[in-house]
PDB file of N, CA and C in Angstrom:
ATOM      1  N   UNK A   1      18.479  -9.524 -44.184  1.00  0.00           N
ATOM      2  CA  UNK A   1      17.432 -10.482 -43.895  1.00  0.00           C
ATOM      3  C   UNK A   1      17.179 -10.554 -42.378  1.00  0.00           C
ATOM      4  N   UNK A   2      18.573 -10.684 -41.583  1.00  0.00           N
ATOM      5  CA  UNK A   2      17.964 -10.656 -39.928  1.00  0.00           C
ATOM      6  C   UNK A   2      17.305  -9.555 -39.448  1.00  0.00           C
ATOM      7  N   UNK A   3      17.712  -8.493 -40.133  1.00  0.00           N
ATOM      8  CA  UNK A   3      16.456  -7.079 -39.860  1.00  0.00           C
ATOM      9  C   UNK A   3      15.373  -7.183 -39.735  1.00  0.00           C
ATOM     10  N   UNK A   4      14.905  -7.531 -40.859  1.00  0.00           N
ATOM     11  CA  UNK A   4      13.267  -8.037 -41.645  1.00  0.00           C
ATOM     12  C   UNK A   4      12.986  -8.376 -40.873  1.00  0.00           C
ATOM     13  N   UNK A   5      13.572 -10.125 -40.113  1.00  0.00           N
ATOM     14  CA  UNK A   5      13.140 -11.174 -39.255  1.00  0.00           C
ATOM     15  C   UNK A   5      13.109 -10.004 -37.723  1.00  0.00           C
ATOM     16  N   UNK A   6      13.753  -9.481 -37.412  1.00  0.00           N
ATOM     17  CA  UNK A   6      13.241  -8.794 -36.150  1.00  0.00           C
ATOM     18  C   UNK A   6      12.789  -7.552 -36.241  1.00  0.00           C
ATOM     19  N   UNK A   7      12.408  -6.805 -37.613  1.00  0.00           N
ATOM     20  CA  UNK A   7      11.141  -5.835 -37.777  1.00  0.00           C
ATOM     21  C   UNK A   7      10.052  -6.762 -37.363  1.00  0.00           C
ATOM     22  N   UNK A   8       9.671  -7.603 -38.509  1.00  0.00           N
ATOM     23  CA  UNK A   8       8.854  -8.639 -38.189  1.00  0.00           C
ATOM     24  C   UNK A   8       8.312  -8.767 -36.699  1.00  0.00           C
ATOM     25  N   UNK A   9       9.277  -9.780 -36.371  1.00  0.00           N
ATOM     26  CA  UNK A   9       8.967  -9.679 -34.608  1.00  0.00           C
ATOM     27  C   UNK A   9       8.574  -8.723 -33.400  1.00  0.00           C
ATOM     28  N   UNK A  10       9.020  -7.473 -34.119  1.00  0.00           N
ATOM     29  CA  UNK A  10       8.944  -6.597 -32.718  1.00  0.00           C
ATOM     30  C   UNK A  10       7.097  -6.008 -33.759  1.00  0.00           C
ATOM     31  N   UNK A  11       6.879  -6.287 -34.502  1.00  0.00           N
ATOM     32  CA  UNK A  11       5.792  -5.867 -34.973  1.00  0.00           C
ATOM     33  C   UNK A  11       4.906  -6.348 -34.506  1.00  0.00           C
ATOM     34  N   UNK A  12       5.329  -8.258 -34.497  1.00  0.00           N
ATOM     35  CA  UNK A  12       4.120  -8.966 -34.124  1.00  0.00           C
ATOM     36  C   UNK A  12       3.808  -8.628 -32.717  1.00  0.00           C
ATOM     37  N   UNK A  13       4.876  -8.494 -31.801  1.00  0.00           N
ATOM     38  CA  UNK A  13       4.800  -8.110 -30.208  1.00  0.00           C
ATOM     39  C   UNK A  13       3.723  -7.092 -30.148  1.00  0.00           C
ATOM     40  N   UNK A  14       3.979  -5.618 -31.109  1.00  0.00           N
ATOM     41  CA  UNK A  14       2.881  -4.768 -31.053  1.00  0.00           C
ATOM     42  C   UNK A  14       1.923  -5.019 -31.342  1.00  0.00           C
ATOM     43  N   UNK A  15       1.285  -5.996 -32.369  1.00  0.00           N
ATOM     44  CA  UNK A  15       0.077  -6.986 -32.799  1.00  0.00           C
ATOM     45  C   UNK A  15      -0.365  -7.177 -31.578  1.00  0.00           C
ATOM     46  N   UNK A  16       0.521  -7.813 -30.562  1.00  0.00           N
ATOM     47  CA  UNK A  16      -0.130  -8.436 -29.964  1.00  0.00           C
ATOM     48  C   UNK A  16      -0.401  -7.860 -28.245  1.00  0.00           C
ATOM     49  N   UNK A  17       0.205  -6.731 -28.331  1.00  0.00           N
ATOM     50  CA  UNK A  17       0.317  -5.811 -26.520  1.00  0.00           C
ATOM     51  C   UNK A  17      -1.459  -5.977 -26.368  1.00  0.00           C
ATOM     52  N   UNK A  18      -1.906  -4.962 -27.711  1.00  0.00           N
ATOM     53  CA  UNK A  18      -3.309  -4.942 -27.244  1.00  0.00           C
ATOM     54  C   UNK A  18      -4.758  -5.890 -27.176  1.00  0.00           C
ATOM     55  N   UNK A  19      -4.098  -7.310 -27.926  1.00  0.00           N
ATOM     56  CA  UNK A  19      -5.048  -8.386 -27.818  1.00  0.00           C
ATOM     57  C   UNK A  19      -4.654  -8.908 -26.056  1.00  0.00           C
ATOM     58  N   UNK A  20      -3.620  -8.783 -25.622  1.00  0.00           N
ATOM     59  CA  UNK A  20      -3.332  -9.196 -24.524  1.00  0.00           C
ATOM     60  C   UNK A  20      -3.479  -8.098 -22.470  1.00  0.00           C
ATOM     61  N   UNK A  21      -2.735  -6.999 -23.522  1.00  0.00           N
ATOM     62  CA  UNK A  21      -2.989  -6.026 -22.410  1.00  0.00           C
ATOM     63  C   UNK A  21      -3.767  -4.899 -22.359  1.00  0.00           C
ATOM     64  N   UNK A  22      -4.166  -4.411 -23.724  1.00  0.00           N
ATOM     65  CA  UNK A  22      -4.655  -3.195 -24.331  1.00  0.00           C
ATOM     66  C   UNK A  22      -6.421  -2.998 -23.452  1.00  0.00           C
ATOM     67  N   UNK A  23      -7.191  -2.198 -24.247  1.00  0.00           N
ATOM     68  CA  UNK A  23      -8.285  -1.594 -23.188  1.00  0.00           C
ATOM     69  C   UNK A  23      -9.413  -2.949 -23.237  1.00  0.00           C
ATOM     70  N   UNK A  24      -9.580  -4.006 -24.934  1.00  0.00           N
ATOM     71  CA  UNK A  24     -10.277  -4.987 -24.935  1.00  0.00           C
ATOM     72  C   UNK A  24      -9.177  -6.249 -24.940  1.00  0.00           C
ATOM     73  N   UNK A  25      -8.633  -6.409 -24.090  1.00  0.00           N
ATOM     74  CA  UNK A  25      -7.897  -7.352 -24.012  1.00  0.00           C
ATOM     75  C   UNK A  25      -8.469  -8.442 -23.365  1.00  0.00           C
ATOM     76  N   UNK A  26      -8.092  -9.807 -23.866  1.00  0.00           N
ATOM     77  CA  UNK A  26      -8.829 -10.850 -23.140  1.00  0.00           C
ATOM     78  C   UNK A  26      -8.786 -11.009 -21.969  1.00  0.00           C
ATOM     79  N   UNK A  27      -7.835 -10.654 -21.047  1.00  0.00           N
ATOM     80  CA  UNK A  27      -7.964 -10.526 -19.939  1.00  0.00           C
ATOM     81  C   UNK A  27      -8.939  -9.921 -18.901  1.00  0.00           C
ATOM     82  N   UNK A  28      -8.647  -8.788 -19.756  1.00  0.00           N
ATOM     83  CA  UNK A  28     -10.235  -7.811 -18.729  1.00  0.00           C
ATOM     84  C   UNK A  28     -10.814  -8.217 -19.090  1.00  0.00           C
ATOM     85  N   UNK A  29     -11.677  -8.818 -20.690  1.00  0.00           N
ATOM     86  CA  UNK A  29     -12.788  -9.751 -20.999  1.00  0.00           C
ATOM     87  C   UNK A  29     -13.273 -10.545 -19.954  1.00  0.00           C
ATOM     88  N   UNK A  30     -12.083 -11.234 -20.201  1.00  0.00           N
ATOM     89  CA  UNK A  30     -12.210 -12.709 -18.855  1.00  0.00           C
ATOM     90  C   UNK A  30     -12.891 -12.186 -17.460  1.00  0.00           C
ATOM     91  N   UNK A  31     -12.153 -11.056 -17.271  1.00  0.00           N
ATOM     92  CA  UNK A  31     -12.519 -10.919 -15.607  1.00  0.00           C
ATOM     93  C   UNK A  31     -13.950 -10.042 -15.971  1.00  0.00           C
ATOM     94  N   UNK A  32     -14.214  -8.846 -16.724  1.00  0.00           N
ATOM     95  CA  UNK A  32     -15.726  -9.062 -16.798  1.00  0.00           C
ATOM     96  C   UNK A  32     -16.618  -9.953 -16.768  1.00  0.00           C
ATOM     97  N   UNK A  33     -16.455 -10.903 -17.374  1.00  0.00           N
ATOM     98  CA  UNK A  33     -17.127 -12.211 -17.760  1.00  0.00           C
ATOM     99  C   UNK A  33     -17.310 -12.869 -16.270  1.00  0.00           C
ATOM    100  N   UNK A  34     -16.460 -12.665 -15.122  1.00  0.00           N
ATOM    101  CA  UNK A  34     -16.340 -12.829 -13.909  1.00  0.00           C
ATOM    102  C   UNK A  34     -17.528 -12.390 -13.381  1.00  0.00           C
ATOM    103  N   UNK A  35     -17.100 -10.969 -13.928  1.00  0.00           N
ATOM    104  CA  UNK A  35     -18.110 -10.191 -12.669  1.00  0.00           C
ATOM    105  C   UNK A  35     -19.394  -9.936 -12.694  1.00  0.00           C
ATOM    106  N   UNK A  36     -19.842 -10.388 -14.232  1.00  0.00           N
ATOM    107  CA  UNK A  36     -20.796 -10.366 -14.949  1.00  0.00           C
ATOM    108  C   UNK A  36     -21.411 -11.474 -13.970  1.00  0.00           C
ATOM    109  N   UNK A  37     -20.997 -12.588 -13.758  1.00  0.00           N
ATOM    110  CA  UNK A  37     -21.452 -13.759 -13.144  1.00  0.00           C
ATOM    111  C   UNK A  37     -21.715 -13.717 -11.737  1.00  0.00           C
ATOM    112  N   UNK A  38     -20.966 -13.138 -11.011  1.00  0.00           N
ATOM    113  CA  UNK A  38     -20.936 -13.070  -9.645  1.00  0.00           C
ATOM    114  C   UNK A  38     -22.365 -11.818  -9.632  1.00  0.00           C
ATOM    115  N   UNK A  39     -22.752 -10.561 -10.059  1.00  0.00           N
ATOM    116  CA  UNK A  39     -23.672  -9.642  -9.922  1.00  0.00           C
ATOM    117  C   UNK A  39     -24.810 -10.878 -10.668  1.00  0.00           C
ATOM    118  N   UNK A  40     -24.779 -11.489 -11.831  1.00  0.00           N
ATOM    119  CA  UNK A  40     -26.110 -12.583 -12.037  1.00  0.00           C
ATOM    120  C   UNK A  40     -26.052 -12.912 -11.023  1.00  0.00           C
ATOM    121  N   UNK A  41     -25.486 -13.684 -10.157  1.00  0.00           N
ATOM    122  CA  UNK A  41     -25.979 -14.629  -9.001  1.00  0.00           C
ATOM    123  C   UNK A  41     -26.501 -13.931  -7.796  1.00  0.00           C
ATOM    124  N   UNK A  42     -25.886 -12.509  -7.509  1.00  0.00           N
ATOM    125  CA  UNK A  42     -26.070 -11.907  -6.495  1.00  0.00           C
ATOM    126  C   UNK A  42     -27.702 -11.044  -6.910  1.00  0.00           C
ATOM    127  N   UNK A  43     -27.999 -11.392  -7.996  1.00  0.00           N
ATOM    128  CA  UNK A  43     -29.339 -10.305  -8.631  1.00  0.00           C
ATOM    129  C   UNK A  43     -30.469 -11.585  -8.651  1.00  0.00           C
ATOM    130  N   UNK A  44     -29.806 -13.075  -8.865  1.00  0.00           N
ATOM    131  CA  UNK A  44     -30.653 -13.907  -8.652  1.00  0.00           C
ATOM    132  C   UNK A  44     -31.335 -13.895  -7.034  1.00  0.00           C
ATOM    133  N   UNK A  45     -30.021 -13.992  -6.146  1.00  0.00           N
ATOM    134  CA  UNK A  45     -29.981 -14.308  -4.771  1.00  0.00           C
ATOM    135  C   UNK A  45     -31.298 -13.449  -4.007  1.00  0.00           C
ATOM    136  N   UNK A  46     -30.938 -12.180  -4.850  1.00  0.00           N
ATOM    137  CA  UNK A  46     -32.090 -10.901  -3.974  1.00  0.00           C
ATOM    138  C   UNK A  46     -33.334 -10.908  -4.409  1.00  0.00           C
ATOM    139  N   UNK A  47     -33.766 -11.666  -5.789  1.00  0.00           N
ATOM    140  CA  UNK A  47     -35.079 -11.449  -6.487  1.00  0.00           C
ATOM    141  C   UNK A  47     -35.642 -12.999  -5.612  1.00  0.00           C
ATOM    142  N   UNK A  48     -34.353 -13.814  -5.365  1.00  0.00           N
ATOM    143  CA  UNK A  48     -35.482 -14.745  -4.659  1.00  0.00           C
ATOM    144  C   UNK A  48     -36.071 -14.544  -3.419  1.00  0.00           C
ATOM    145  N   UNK A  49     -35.240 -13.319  -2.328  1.00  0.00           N
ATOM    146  CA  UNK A  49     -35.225 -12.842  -1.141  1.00  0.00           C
ATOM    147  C   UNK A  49     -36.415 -11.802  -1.407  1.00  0.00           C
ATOM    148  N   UNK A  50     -36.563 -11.005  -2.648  1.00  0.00           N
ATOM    149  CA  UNK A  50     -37.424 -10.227  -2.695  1.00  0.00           C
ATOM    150  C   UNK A  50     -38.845 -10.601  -3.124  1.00  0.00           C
ATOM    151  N   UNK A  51     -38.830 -12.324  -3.620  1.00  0.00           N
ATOM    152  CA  UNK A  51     -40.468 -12.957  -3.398  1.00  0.00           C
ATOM    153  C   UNK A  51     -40.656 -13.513  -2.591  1.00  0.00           C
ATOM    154  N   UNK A  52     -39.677 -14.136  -1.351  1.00  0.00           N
ATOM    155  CA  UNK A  52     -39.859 -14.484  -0.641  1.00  0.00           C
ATOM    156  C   UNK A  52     -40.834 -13.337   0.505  1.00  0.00           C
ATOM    157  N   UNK A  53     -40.124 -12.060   0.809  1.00  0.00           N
ATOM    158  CA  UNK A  53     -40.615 -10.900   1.330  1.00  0.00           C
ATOM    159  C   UNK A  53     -41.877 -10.458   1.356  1.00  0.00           C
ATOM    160  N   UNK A  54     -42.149 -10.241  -1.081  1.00  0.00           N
ATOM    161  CA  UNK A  54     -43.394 -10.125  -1.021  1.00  0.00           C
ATOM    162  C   UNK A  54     -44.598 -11.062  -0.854  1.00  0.00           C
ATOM    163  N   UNK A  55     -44.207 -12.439  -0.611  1.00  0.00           N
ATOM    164  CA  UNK A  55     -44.901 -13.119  -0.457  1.00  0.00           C
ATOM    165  C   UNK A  55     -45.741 -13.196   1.216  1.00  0.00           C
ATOM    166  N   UNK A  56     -44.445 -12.554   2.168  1.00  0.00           N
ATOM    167  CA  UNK A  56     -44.466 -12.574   3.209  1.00  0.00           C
ATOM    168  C   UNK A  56     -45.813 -11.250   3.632  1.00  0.00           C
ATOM    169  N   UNK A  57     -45.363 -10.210   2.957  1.00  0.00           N
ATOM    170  CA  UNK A  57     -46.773  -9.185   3.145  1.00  0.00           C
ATOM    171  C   UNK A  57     -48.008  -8.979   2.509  1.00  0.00           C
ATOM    172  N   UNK A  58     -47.778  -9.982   1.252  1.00  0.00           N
ATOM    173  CA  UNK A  58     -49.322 -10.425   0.850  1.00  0.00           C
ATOM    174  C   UNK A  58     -49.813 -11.264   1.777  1.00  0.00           C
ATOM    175  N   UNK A  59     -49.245 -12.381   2.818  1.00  0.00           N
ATOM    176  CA  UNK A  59     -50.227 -12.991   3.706  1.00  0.00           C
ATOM    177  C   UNK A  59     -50.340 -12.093   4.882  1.00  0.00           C
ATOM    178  N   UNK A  60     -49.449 -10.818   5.068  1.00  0.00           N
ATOM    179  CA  UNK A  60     -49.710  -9.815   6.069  1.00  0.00           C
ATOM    180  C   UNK A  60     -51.061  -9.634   5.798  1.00  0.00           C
ATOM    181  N   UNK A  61     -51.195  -8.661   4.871  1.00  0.00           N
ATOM    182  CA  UNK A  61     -52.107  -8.132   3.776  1.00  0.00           C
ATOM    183  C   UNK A  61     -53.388  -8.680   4.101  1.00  0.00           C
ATOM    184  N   UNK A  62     -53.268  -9.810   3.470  1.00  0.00           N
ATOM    185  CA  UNK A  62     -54.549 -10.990   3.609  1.00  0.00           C
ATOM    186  C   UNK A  62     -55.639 -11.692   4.523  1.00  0.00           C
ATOM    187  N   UNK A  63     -54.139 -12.012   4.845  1.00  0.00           N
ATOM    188  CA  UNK A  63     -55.123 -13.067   6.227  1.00  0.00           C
ATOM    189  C   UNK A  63     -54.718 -12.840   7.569  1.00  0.00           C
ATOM    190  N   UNK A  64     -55.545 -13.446   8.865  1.00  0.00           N
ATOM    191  CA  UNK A  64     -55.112 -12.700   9.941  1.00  0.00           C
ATOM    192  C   UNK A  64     -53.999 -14.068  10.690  1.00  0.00           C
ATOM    193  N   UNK A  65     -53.849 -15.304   9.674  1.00  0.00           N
ATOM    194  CA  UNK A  65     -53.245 -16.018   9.939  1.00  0.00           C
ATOM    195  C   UNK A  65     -51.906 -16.012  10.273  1.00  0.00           C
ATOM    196  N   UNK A  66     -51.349 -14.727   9.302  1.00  0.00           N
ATOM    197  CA  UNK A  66     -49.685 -15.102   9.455  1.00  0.00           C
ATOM    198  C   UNK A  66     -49.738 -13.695  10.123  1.00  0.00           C
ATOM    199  N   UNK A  67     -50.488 -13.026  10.584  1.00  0.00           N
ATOM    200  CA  UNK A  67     -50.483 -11.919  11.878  1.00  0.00           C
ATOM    201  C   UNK A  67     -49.811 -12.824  13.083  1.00  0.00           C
ATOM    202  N   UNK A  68     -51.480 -13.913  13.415  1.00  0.00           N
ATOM    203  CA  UNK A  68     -50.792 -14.536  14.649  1.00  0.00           C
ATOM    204  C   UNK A  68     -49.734 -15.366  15.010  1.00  0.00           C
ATOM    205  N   UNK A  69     -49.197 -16.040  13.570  1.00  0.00           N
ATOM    206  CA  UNK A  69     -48.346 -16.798  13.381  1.00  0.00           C
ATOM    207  C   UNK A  69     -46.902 -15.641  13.975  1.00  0.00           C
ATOM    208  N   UNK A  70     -46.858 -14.603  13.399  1.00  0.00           N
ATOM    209  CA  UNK A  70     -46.076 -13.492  13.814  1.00  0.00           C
ATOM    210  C   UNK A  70     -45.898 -13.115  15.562  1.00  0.00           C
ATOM    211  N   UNK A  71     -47.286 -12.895  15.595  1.00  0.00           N
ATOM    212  CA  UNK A  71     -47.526 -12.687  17.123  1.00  0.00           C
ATOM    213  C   UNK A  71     -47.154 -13.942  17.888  1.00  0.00           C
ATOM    214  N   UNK A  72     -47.162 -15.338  17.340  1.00  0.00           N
ATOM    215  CA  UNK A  72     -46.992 -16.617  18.712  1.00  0.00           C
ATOM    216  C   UNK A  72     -45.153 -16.512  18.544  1.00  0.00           C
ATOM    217  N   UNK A  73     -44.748 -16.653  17.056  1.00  0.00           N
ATOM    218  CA  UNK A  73     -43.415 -16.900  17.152  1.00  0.00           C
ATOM    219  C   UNK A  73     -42.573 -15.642  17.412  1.00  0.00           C
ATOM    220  N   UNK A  74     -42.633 -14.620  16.922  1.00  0.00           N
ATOM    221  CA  UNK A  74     -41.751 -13.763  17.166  1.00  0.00           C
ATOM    222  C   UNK A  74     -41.721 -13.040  18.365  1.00  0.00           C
ATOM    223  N   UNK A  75     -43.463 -12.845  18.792  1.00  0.00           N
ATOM    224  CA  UNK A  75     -43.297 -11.895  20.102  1.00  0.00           C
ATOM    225  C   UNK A  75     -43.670 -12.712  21.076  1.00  0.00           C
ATOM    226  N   UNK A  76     -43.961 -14.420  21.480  1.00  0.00           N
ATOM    227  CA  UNK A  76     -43.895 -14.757  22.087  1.00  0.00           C
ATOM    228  C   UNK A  76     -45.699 -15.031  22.650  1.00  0.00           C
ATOM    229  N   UNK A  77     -46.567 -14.284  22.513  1.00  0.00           N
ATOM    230  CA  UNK A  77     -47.377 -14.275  22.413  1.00  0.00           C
ATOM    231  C   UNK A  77     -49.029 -15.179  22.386  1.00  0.00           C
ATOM    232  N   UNK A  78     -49.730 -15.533  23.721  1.00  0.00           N
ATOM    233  CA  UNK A  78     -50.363 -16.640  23.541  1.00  0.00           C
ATOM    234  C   UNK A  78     -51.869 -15.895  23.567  1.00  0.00           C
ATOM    235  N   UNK A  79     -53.151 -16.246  23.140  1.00  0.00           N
ATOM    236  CA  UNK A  79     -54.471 -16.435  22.786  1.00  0.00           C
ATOM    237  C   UNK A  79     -54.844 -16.149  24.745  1.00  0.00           C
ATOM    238  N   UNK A  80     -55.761 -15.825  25.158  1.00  0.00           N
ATOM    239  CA  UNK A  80     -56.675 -15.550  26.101  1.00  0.00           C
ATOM    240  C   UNK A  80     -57.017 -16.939  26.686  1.00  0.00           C
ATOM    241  N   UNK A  81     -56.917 -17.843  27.674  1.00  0.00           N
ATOM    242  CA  UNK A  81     -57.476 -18.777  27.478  1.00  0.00           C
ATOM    243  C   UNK A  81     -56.456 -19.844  26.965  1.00  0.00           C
ATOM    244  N   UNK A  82     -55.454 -19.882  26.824  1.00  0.00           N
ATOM    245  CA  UNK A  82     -54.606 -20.758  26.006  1.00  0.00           C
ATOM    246  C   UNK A  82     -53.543 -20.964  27.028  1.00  0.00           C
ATOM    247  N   UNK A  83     -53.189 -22.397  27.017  1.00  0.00           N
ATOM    248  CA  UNK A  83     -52.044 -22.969  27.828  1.00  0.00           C
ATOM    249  C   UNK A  83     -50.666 -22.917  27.123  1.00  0.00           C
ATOM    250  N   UNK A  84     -49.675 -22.795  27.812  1.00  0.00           N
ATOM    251  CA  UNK A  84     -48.707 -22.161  26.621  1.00  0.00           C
ATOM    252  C   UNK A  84     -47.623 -23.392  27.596  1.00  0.00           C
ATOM    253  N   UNK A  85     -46.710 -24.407  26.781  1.00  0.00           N
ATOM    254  CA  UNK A  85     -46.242 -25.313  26.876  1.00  0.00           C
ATOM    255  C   UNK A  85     -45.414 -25.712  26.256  1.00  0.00           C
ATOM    256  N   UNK A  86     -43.689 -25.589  27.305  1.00  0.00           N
ATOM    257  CA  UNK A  86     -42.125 -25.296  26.444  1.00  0.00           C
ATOM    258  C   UNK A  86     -41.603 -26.378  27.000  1.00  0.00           C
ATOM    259  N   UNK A  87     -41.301 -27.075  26.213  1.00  0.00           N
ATOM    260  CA  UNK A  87     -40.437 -28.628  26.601  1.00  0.00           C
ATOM    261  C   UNK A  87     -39.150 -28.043  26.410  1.00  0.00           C
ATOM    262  N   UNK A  88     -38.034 -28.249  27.125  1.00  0.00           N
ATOM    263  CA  UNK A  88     -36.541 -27.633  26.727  1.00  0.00           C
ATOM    264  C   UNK A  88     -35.966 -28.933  26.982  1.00  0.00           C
ATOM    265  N   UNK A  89     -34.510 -28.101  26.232  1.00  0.00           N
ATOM    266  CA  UNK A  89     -33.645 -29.157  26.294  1.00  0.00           C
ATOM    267  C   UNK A  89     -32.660 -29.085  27.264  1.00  0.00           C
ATOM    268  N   UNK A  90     -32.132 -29.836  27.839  1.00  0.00           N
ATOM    269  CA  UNK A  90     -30.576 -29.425  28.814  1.00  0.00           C
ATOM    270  C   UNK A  90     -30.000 -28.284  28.839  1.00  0.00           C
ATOM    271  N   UNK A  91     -29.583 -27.731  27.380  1.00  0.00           N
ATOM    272  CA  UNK A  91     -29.105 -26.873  26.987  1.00  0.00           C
ATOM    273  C   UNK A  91     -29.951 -25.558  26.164  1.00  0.00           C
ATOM    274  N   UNK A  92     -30.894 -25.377  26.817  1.00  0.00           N
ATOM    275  CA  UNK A  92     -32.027 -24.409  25.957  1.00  0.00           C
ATOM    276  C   UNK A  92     -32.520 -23.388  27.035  1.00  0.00           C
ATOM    277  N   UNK A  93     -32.458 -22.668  27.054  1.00  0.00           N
ATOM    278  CA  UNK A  93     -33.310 -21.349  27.617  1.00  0.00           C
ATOM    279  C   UNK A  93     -34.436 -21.122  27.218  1.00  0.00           C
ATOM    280  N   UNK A  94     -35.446 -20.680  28.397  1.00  0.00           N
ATOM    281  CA  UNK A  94     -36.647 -20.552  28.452  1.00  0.00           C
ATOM    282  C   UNK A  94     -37.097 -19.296  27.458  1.00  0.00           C
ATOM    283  N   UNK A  95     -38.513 -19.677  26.633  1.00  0.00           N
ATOM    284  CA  UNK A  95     -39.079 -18.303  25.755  1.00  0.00           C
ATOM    285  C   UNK A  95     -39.293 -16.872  26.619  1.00  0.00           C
ATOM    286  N   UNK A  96     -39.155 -16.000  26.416  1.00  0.00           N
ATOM    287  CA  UNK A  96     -39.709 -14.718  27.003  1.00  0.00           C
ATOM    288  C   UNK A  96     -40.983 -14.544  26.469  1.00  0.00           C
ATOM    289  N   UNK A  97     -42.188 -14.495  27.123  1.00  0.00           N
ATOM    290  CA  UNK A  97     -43.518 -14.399  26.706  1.00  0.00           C
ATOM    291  C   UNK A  97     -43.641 -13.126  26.560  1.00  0.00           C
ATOM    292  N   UNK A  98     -44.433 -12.240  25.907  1.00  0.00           N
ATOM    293  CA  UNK A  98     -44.652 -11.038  25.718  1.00  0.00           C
ATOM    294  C   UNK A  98     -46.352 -10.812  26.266  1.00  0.00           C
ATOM    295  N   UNK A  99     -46.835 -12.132  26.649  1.00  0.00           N
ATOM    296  CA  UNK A  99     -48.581 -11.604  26.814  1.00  0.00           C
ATOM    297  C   UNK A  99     -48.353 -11.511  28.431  1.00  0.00           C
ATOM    298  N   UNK A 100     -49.349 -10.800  28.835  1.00  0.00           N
ATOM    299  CA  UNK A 100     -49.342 -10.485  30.160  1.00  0.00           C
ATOM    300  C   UNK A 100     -49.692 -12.183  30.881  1.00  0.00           C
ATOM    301  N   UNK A 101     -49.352 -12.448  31.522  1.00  0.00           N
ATOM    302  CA  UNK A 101     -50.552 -13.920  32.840  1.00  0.00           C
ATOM    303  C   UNK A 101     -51.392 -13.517  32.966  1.00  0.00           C
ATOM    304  N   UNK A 102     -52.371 -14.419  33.351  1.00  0.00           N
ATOM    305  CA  UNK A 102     -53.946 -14.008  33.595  1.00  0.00           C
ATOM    306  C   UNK A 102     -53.573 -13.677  35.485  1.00  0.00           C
ATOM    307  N   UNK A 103     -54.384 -13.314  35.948  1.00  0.00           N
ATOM    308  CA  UNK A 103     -54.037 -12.945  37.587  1.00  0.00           C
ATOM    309  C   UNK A 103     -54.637 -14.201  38.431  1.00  0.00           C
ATOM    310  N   UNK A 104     -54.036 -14.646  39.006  1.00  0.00           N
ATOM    311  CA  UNK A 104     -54.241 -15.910  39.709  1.00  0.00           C
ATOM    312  C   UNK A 104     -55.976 -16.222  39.987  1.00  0.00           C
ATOM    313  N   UNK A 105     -56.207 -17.574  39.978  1.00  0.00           N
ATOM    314  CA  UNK A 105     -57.745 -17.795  40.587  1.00  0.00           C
ATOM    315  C   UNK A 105     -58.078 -17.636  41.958  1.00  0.00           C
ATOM    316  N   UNK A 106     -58.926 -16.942  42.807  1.00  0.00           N
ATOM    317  CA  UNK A 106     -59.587 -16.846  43.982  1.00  0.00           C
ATOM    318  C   UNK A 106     -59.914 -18.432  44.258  1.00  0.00           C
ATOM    319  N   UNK A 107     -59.257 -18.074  45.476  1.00  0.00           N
ATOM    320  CA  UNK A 107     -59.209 -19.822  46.337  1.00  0.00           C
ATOM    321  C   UNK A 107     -60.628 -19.890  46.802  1.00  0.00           C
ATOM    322  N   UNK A 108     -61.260 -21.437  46.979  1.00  0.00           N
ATOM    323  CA  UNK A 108     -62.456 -21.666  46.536  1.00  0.00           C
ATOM    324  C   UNK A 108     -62.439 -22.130  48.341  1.00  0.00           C
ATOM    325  N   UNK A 109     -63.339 -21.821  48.390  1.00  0.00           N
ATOM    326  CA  UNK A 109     -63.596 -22.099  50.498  1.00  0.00           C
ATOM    327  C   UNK A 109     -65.019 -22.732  50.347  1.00  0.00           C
ATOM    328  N   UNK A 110     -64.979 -23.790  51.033  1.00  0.00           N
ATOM    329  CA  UNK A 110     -66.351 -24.367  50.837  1.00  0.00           C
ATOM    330  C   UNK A 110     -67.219 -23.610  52.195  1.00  0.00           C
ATOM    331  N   UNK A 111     -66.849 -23.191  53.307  1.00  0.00           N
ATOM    332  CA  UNK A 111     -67.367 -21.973  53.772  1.00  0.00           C
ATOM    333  C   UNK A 111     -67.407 -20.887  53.050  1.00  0.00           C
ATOM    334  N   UNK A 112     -68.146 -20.370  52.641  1.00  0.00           N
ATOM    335  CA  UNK A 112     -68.092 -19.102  51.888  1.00  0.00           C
ATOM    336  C   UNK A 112     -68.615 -18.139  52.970  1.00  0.00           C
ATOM    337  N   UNK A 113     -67.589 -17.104  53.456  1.00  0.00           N
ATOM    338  CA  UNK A 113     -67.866 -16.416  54.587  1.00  0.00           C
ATOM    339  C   UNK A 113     -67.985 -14.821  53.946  1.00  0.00           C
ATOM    340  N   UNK A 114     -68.886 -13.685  54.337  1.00  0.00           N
ATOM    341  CA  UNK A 114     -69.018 -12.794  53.758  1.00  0.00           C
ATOM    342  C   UNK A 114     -68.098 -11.707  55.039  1.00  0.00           C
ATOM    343  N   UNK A 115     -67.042 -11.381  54.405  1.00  0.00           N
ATOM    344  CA  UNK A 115     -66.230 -10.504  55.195  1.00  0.00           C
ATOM    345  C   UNK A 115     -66.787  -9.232  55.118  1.00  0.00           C
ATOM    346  N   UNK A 116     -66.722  -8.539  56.948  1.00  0.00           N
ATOM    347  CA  UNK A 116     -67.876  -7.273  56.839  1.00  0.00           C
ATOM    348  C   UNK A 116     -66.835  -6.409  57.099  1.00  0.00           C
ATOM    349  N   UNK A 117     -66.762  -4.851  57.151  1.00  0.00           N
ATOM    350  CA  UNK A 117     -65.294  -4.081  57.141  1.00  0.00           C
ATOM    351  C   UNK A 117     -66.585  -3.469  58.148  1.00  0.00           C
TER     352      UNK A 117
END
């Protein structure tokens, strides 16, 4: 009878290697089930990055609005004619403008004298 009882047992052990360790074992289940989750979130993360994007070159596309919006913020960039005006903070560094200055105004002489060479 104690035979039986530990045939038995060492049987159930083999029952049970491959529910536990074997190739579908709950374990690797489990951790698929992991990774399954982490690639959803990371496939969510990029499809929202990737309408954000295309949303970004349909108003390329479109309008000449988010051109200049491009041109004032990223390259610094001001309009012909336009006063360009940076309040800083204590701790803030000045923008690097990318548009050329206009070239200074000719000083205004209320003699207006005609210089002869």
């Amino acid at each position: 009878m104690r035979l039986i009882t530990i045939a038995l047992a060492a049987l159930l052990i083999l029952i049970q290697y491959p529910l536990w360790l074997g190739k579908g074992s709950w374990l690797l289940v489990a951790d698929m089930r992991d990774q399954v989750e982490a690639t959803r979130l990371k496939t969510e993360q990029l499809k929202a990055r990737n309408a954000m994007l295309e949303s970004e070159v349909r108003d390329l596309r479109d309008g000449l609005g988010a051109v200049e919006e491009r041109a004032r913020f990223d390259l610094g960039m001001i309009k012909q004619n336009e006063i360009f005006v940076q309040v800083l903070r204590k701790d803030e560094q000045p923008a690097v403008s990318m548009t050329v200055p206009p070239p200074p105004p000719e000083p205004k002489n209320k003699d207006k004298q005609k210089v002869t060479h």
